[in-house]
Protein backbone atom coordinates (compact mmCIF):
# COMPACT_ATOMS: atom_id res chain seq x y z
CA UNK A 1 -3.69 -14.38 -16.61
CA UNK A 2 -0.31 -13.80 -14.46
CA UNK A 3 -0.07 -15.71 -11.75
CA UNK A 4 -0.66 -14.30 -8.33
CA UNK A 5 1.75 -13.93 -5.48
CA UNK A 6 1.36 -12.94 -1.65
CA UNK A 7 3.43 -9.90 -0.04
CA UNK A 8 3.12 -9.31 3.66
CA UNK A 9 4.90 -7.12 6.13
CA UNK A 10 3.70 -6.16 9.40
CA UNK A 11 0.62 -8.02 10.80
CA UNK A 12 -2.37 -9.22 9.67
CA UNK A 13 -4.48 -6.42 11.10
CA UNK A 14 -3.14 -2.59 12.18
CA UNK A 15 -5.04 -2.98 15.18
CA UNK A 16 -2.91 -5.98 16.21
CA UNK A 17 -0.17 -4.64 15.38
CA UNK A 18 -0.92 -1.20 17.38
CA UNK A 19 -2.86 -3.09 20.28
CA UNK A 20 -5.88 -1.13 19.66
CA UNK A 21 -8.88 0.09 17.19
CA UNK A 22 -7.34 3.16 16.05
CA UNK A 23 -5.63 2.39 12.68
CA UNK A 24 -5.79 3.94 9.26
CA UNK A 25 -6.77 1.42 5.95
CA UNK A 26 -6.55 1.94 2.44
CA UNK A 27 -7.56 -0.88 0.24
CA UNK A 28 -6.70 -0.43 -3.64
CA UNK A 29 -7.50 -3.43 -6.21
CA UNK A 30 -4.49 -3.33 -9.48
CA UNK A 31 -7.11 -2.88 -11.53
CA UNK A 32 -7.79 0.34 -11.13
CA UNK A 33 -4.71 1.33 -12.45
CA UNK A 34 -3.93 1.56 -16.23
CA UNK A 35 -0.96 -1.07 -15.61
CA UNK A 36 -4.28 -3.52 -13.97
CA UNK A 37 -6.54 -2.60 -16.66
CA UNK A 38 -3.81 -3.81 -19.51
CA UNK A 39 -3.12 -6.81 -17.54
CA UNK A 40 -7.25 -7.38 -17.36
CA UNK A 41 -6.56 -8.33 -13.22
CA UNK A 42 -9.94 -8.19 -11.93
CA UNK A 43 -8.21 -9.83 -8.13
CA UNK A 44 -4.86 -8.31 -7.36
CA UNK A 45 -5.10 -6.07 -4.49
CA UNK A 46 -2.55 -4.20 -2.29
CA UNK A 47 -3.85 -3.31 1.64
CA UNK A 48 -2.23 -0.92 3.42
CA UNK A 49 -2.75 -0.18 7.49
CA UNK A 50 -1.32 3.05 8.91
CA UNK A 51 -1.04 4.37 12.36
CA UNK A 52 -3.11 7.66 12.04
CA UNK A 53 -1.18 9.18 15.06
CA UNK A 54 2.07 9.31 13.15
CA UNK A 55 1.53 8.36 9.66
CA UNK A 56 3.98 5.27 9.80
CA UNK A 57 3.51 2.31 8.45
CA UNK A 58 1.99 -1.04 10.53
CA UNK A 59 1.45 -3.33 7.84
CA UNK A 60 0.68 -4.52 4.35
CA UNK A 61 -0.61 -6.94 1.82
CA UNK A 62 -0.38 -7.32 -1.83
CA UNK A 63 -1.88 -10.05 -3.17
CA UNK A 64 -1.95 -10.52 -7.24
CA UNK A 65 0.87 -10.27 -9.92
CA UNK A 66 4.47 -9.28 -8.66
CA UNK A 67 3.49 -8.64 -5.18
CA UNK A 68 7.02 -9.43 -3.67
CA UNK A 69 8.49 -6.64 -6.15
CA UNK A 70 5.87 -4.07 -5.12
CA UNK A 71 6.41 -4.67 -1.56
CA UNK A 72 9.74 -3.81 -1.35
CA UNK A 73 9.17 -0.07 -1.47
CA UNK A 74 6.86 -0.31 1.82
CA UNK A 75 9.17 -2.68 3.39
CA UNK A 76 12.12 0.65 2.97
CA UNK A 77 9.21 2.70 4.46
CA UNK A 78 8.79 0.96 7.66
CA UNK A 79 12.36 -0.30 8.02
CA UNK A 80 13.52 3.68 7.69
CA UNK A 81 10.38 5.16 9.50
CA UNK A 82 9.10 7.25 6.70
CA UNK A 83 5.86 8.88 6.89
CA UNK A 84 3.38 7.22 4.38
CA UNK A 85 2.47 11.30 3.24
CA UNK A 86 6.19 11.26 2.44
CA UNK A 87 6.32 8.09 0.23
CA UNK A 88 3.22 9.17 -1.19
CA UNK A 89 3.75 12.85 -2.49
CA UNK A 90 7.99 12.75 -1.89
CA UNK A 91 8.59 10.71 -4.95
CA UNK A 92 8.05 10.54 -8.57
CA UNK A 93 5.39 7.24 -9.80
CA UNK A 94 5.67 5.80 -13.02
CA UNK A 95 2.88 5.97 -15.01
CA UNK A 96 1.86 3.24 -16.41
CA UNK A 97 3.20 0.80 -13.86
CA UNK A 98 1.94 -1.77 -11.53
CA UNK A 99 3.45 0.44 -9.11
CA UNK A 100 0.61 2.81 -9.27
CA UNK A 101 -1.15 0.31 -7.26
CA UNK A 102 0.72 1.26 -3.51
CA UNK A 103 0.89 5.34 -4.52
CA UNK A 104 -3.09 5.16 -5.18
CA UNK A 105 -3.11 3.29 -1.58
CA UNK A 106 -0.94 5.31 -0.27
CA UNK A 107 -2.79 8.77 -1.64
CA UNK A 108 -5.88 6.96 -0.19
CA UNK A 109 -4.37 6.28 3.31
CA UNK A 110 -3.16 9.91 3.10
CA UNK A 111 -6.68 12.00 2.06
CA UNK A 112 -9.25 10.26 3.24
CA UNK A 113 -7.52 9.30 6.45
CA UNK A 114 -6.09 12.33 7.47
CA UNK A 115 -2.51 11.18 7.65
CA UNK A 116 -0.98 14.36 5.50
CA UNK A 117 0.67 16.79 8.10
């Protein structure tokens, strides 16, 4: 098994961060992605807190197998201000890839939370 790392940006919880209840969350674990499955990682997961208002970015965890590598795309996000819809649908995802993990968190954050406009 690879070992696991932590990633964190933001804070530990989007309400926190926001100074209220009103945040979006998306939870995804790696292995429900082909790269996951192949790696048989039954812990890795990557957490993802938006603000539903305006679709940014508040904060994230990764924990699991190259977690500092896959947060590097969500720290560009929320150092730039890009809408998590936009990171979501406004780039191509490998497939298979670890990767996979944030755009199925992402696509999560975006249709069940209501943050595509």
């Amino acid at each position: 098994m690879p070992h696991f790392s932590l990633a964190i940006i933001g804070s530990g919880s989007a309400s926190a961060v926001r100074g209220s209840s009103s945040s979006a969350t998306a939870r995804r674990a790696y292995q429900d992605t082909a790269y996951g499955w192949a790696l048989r990682d039954t812990d890795g997961i990557c957490t993802l807190y938006a603000d539903p208002e305006t679709g940014q970015l508040l904060g994230a965890h990764i924990l699991g197998y190259q977690a500092s590598l896959l947060i590097q795309p969500l720290v560009q996000a929320a150092s730039t201000g890009l809408r998590m819809a936009e990171m979501a649908r406004g780039q191509y995802w490998i497939h298979p890839a670890l990767s996979e993990v944030v755009e199925n968190a992402l696509l999560k954050l975006c249709v069940e939370r209501s943050l595509i406009r």
